[in-house]
C-alpha atoms as a PDB file:
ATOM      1  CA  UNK A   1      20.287  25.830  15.067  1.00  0.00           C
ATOM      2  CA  UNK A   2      17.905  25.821  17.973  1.00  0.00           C
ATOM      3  CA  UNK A   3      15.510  22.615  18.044  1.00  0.00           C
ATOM      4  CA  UNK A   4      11.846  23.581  18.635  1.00  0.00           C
ATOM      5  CA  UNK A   5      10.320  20.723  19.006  1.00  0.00           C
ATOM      6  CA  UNK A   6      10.318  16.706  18.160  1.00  0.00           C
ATOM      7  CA  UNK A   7       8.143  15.740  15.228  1.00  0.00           C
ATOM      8  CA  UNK A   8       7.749  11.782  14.134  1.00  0.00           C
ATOM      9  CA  UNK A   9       7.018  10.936  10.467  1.00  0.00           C
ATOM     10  CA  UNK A  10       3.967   8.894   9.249  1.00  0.00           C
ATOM     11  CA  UNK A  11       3.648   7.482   6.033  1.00  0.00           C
ATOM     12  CA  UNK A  12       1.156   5.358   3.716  1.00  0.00           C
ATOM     13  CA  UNK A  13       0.473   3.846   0.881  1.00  0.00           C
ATOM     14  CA  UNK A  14      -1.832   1.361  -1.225  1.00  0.00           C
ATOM     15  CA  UNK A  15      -1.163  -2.115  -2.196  1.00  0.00           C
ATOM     16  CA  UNK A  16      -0.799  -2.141  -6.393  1.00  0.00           C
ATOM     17  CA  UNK A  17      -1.491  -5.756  -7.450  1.00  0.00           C
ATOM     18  CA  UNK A  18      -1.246  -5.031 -10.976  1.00  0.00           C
ATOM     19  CA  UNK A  19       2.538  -4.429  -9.873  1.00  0.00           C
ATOM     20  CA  UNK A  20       2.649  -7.160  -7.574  1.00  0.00           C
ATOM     21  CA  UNK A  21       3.189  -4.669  -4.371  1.00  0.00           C
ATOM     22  CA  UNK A  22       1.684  -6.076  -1.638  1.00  0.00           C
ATOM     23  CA  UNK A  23       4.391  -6.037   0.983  1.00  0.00           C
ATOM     24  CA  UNK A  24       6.469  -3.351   2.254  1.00  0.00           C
ATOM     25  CA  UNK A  25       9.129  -2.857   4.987  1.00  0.00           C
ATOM     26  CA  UNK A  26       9.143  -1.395   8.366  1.00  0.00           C
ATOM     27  CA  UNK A  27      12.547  -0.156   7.834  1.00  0.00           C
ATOM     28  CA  UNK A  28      11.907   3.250   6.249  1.00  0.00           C
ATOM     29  CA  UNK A  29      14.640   3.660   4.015  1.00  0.00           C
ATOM     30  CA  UNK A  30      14.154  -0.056   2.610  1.00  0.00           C
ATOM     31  CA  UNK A  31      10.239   1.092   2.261  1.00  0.00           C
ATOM     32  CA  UNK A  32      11.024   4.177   0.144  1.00  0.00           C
ATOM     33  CA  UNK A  33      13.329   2.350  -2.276  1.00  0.00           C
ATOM     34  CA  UNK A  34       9.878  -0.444  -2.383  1.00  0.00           C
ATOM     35  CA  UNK A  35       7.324   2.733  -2.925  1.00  0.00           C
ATOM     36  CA  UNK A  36       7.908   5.983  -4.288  1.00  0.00           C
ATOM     37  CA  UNK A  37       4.816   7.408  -2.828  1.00  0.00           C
ATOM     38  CA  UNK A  38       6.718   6.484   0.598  1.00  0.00           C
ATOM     39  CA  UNK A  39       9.634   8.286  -0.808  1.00  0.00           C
ATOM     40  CA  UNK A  40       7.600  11.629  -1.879  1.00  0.00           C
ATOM     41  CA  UNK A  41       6.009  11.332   1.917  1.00  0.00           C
ATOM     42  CA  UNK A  42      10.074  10.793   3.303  1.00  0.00           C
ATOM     43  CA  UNK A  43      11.236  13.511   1.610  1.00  0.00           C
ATOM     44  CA  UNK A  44       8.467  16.364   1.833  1.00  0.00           C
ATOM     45  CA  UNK A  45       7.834  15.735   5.727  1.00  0.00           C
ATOM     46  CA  UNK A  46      12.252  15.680   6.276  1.00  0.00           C
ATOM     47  CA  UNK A  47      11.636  19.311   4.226  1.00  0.00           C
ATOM     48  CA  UNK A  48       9.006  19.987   6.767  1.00  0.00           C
ATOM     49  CA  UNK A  49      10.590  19.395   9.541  1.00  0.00           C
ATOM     50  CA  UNK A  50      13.556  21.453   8.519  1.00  0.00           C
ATOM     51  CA  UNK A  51      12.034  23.819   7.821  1.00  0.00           C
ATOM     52  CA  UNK A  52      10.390  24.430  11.152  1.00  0.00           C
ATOM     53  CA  UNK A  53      13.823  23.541  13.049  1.00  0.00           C
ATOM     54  CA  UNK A  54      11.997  20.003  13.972  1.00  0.00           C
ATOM     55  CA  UNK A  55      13.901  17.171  15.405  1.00  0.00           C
ATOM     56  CA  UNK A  56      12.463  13.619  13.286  1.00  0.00           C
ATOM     57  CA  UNK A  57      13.220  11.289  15.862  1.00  0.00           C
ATOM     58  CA  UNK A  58      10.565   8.378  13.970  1.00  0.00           C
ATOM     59  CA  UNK A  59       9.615   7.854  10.989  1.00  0.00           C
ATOM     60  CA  UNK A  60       7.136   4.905  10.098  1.00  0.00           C
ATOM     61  CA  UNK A  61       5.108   3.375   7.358  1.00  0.00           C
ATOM     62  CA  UNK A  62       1.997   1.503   6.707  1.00  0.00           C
ATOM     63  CA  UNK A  63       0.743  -0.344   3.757  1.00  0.00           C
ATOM     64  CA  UNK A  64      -3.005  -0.871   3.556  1.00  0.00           C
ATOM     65  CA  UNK A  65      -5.055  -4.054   2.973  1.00  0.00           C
ATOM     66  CA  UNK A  66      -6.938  -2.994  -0.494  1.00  0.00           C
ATOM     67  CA  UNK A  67      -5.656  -1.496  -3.170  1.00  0.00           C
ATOM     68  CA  UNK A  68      -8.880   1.194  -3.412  1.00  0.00           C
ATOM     69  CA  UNK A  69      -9.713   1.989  -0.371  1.00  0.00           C
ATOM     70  CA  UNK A  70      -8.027   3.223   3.345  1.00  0.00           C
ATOM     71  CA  UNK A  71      -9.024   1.120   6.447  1.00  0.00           C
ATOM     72  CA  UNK A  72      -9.592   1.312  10.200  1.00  0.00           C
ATOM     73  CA  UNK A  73      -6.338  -1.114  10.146  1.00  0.00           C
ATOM     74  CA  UNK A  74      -4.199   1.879  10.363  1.00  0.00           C
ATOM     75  CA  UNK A  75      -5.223   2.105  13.652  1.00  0.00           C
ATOM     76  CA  UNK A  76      -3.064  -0.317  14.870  1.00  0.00           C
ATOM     77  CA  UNK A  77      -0.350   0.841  12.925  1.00  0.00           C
ATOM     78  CA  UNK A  78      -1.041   4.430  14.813  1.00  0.00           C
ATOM     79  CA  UNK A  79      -1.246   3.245  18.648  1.00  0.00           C
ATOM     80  CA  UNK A  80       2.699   3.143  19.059  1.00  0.00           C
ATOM     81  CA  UNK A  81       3.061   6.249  16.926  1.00  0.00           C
ATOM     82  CA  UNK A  82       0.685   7.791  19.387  1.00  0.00           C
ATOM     83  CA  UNK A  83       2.853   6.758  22.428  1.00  0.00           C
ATOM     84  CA  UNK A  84       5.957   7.516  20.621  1.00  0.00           C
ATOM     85  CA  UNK A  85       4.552  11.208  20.385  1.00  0.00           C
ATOM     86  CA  UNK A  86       3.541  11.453  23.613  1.00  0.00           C
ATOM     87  CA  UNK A  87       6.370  10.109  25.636  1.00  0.00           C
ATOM     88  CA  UNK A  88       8.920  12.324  23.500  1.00  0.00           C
ATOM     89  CA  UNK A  89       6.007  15.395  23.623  1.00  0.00           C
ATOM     90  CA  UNK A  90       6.524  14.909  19.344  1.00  0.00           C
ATOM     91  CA  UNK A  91       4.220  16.508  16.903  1.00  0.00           C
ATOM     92  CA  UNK A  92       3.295  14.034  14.136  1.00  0.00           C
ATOM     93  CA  UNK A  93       3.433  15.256  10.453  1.00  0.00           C
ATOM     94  CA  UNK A  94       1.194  13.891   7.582  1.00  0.00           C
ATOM     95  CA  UNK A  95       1.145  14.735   3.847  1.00  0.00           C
ATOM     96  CA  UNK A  96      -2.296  15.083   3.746  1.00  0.00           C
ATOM     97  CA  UNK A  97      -3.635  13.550   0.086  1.00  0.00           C
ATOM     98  CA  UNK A  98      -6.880  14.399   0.284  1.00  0.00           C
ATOM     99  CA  UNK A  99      -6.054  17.727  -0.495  1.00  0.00           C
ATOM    100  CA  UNK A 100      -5.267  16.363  -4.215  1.00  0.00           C
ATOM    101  CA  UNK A 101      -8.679  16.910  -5.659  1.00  0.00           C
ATOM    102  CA  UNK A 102     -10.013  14.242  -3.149  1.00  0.00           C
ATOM    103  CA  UNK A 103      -7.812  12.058  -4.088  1.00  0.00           C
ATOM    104  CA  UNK A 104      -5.774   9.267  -1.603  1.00  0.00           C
ATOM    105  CA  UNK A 105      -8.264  10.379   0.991  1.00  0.00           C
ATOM    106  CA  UNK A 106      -8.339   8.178   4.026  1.00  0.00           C
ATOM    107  CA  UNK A 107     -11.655   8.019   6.040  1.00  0.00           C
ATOM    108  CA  UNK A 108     -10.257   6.384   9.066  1.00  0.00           C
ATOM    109  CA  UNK A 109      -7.129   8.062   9.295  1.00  0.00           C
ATOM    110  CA  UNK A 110      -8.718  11.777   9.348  1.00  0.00           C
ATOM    111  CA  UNK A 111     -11.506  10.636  11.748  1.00  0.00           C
ATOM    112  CA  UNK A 112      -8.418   9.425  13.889  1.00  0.00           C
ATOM    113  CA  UNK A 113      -6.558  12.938  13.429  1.00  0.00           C
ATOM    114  CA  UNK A 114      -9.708  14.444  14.423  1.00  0.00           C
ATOM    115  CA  UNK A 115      -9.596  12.637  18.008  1.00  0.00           C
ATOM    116  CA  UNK A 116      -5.996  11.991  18.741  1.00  0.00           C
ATOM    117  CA  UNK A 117      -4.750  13.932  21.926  1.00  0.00           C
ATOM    118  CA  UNK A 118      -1.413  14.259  19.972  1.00  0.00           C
ATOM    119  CA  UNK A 119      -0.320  17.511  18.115  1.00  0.00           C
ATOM    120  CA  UNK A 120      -0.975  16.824  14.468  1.00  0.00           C
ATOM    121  CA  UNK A 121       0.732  18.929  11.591  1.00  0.00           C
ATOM    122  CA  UNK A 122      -0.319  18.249   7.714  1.00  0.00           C
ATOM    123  CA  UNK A 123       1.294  18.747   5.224  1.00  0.00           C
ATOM    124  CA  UNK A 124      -0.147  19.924   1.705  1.00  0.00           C
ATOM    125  CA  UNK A 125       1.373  17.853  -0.990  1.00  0.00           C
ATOM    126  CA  UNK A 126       3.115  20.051  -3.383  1.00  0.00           C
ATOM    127  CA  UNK A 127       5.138  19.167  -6.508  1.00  0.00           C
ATOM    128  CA  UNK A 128       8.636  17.763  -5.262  1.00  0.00           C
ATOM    129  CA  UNK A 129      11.540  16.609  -6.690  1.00  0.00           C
ATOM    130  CA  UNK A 130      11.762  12.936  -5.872  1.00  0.00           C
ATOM    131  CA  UNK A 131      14.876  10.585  -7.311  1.00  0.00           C
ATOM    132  CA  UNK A 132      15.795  13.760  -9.599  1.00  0.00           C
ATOM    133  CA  UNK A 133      12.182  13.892 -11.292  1.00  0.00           C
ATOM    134  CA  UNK A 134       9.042  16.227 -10.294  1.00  0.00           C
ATOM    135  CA  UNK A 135       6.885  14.219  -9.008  1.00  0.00           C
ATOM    136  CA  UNK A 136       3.354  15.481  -9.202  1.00  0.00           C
ATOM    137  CA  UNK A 137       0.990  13.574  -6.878  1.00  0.00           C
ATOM    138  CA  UNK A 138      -2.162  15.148  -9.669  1.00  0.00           C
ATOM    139  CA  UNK A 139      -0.698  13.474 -12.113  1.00  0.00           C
ATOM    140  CA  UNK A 140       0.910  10.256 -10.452  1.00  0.00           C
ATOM    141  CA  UNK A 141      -2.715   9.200  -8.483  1.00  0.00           C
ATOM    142  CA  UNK A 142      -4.846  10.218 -11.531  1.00  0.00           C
ATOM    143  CA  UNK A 143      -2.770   7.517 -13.652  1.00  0.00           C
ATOM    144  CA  UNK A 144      -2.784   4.849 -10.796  1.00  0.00           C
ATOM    145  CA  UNK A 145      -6.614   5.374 -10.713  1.00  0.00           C
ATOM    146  CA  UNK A 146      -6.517   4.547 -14.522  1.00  0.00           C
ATOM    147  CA  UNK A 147      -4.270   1.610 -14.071  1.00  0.00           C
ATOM    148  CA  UNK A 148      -6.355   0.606 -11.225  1.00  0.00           C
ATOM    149  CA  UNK A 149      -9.479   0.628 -12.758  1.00  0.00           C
ATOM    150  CA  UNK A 150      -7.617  -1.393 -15.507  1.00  0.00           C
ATOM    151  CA  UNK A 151      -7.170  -3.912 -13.423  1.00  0.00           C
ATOM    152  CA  UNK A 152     -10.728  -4.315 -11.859  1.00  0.00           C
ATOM    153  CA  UNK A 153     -11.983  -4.479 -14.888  1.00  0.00           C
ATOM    154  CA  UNK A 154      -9.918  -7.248 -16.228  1.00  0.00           C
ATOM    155  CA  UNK A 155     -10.487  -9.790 -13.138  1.00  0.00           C
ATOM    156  CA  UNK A 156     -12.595 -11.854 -15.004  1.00  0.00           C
ATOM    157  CA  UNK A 157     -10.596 -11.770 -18.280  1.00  0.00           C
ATOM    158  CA  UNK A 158      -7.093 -13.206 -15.753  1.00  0.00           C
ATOM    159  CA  UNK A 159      -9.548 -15.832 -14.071  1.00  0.00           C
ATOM    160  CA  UNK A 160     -10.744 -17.144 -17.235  1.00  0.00           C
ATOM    161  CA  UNK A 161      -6.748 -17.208 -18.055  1.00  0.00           C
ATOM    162  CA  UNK A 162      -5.907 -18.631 -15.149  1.00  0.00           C
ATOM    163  CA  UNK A 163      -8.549 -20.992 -14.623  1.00  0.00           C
ATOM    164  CA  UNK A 164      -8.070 -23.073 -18.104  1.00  0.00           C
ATOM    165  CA  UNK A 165      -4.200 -23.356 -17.130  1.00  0.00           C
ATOM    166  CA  UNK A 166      -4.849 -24.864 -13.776  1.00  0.00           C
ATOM    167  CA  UNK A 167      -7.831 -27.422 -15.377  1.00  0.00           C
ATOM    168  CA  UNK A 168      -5.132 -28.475 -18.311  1.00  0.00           C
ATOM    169  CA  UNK A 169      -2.251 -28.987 -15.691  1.00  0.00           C
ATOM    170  CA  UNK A 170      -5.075 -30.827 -13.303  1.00  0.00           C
ATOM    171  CA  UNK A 171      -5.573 -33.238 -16.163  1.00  0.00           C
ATOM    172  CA  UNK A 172      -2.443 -33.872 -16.208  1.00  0.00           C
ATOM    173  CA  UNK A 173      -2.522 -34.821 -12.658  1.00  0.00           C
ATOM    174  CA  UNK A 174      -0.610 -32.264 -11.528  1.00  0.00           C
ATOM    175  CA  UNK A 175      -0.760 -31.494  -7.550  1.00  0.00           C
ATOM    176  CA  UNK A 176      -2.432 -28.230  -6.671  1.00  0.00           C
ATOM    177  CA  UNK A 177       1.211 -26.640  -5.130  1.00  0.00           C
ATOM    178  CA  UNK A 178       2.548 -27.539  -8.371  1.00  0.00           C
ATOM    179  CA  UNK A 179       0.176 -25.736 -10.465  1.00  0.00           C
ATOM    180  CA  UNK A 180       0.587 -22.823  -7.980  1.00  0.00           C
ATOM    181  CA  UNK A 181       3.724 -22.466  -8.929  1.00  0.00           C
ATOM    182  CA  UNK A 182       3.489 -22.665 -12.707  1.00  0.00           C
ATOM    183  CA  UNK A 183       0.327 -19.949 -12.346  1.00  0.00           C
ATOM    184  CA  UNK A 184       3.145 -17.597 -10.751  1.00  0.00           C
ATOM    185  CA  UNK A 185       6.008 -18.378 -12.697  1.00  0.00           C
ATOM    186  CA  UNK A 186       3.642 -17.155 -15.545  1.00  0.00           C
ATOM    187  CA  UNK A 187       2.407 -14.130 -14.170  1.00  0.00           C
ATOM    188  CA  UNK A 188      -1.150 -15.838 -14.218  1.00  0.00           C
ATOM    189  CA  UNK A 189      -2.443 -13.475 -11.222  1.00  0.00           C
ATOM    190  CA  UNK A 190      -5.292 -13.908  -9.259  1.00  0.00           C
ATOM    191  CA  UNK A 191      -8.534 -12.095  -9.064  1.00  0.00           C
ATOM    192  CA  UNK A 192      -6.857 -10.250  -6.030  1.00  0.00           C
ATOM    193  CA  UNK A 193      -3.422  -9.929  -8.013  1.00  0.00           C
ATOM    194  CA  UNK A 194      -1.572 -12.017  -4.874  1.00  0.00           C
ATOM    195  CA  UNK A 195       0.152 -14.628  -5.872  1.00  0.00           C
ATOM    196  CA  UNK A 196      -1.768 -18.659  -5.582  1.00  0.00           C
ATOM    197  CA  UNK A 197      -1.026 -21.036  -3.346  1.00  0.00           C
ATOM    198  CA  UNK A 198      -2.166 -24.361  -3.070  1.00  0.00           C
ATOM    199  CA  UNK A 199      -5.090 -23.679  -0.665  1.00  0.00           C
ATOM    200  CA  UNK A 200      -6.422 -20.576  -3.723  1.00  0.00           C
ATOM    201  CA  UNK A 201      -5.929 -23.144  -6.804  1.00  0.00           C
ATOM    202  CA  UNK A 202      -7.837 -25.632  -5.017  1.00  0.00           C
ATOM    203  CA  UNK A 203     -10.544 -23.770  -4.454  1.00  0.00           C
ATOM    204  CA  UNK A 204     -10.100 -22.876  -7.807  1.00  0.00           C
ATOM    205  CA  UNK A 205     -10.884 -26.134  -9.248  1.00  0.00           C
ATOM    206  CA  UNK A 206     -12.987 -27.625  -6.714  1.00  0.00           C
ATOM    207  CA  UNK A 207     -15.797 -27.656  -8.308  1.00  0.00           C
ATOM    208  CA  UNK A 208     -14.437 -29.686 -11.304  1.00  0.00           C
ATOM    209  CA  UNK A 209     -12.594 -31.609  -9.022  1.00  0.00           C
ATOM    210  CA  UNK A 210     -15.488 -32.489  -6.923  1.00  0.00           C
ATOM    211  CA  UNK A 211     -17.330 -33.616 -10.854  1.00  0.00           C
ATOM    212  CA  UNK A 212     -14.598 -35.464 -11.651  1.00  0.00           C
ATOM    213  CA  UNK A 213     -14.467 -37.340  -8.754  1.00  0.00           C
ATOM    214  CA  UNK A 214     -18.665 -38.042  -8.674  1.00  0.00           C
END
């Protein structure tokens, strides 16, 4: 089968702090076993591109900053994509989410597309059969908004939690990287959902601290 042309793979995702996702890999194979939006993406642009008689010669993925929101960090993430296409004259393909009832849309990213002297391709997200399920990107991002707006809600609720557990384990003269710990080893998140460190519980307590110590 005849090669048309190259095509290189972009895909992205949210950070979910209420699942503790905040990293993911460059590696794209390691990525999609981390997210299974990356996998839906893998998959339905590898269809793509098969269907067209493409040549994927790069895929990569991005994970955003917030968990509600797309960013002009993806910028960076798209300069050596943008070489990448160029040097190899490569078409890049996106599933484009906000075609899902507005959904996943990504401000920066289409004001980018928009611009970009590359060839650009999008990609409608259909049902597809991901890890031997249908996996319906309606359905899937209408529960993550739930579940995210869960989460928001209930900051103050896991501070309150969190913050009486660090003051009894500072009376007991615990040090602040110790308390870190035992915040994490419960599940204790903070208001952000990443996990404490020393520097966050101190700031934490400081103002008790700072009391105590009057």
């Amino acid at each position: 089968m005849q090669v048309l042309r190259n095509a290189v793979g972009f895909y992205w995702t949210l950070p979910v702090p209420w699942a503790g996702f905040r990293e993911l890999p460059k590696d794209i194979e390691a990525a999609a076993d981390e997210s299974r939006t990356i996998r839906y993406q893998r998959e339905i642009i590898r269809r793509r591109a098969k269907e067209r008689n493409y040549k994927l010669i790069r895929e990569e993925v991005f994970l955003e900053i917030e968990p509600d929101r797309g960013s002009k960090q993806v910028l960076d993430a798209l300069k050596p994509v943008t070489r990448i296409c160029q040097e190899n004259d490569a078409v890049l393909l996106l599933v484009d989410f906000s075609e899902v009832q507005g959904w996943r849309s990504h401000g920066p990213l289409s004001d980018w597309a928009q611009q970009t002297p590359i060839d650009i391709e999008t990609v409608y997200p259909d049902e597809f059969v991901v890890d031997r399920k249908l996996f319906d990107p309606h359905a899937h991002f209408a529960q993550w908004r739930v579940r995210q707006e869960e989460w928001s809600a209930g900051k103050g609720a896991r501070m309150v939690v969190a913050s009486r557990e660090a003051r009894r384990l500072r009376a007991q003269k615990q040090p602040y990287k110790a308390i870190a710990d035992v915040l994490n080893d419960r599940s204790l998140r903070s208001a952000t959902g990443k996990p404490w460190t020393e520097d966050s519980v101190r700031k934490l307590l400081r103002p008790e601290d700072l009391q105590n110590n009057e």
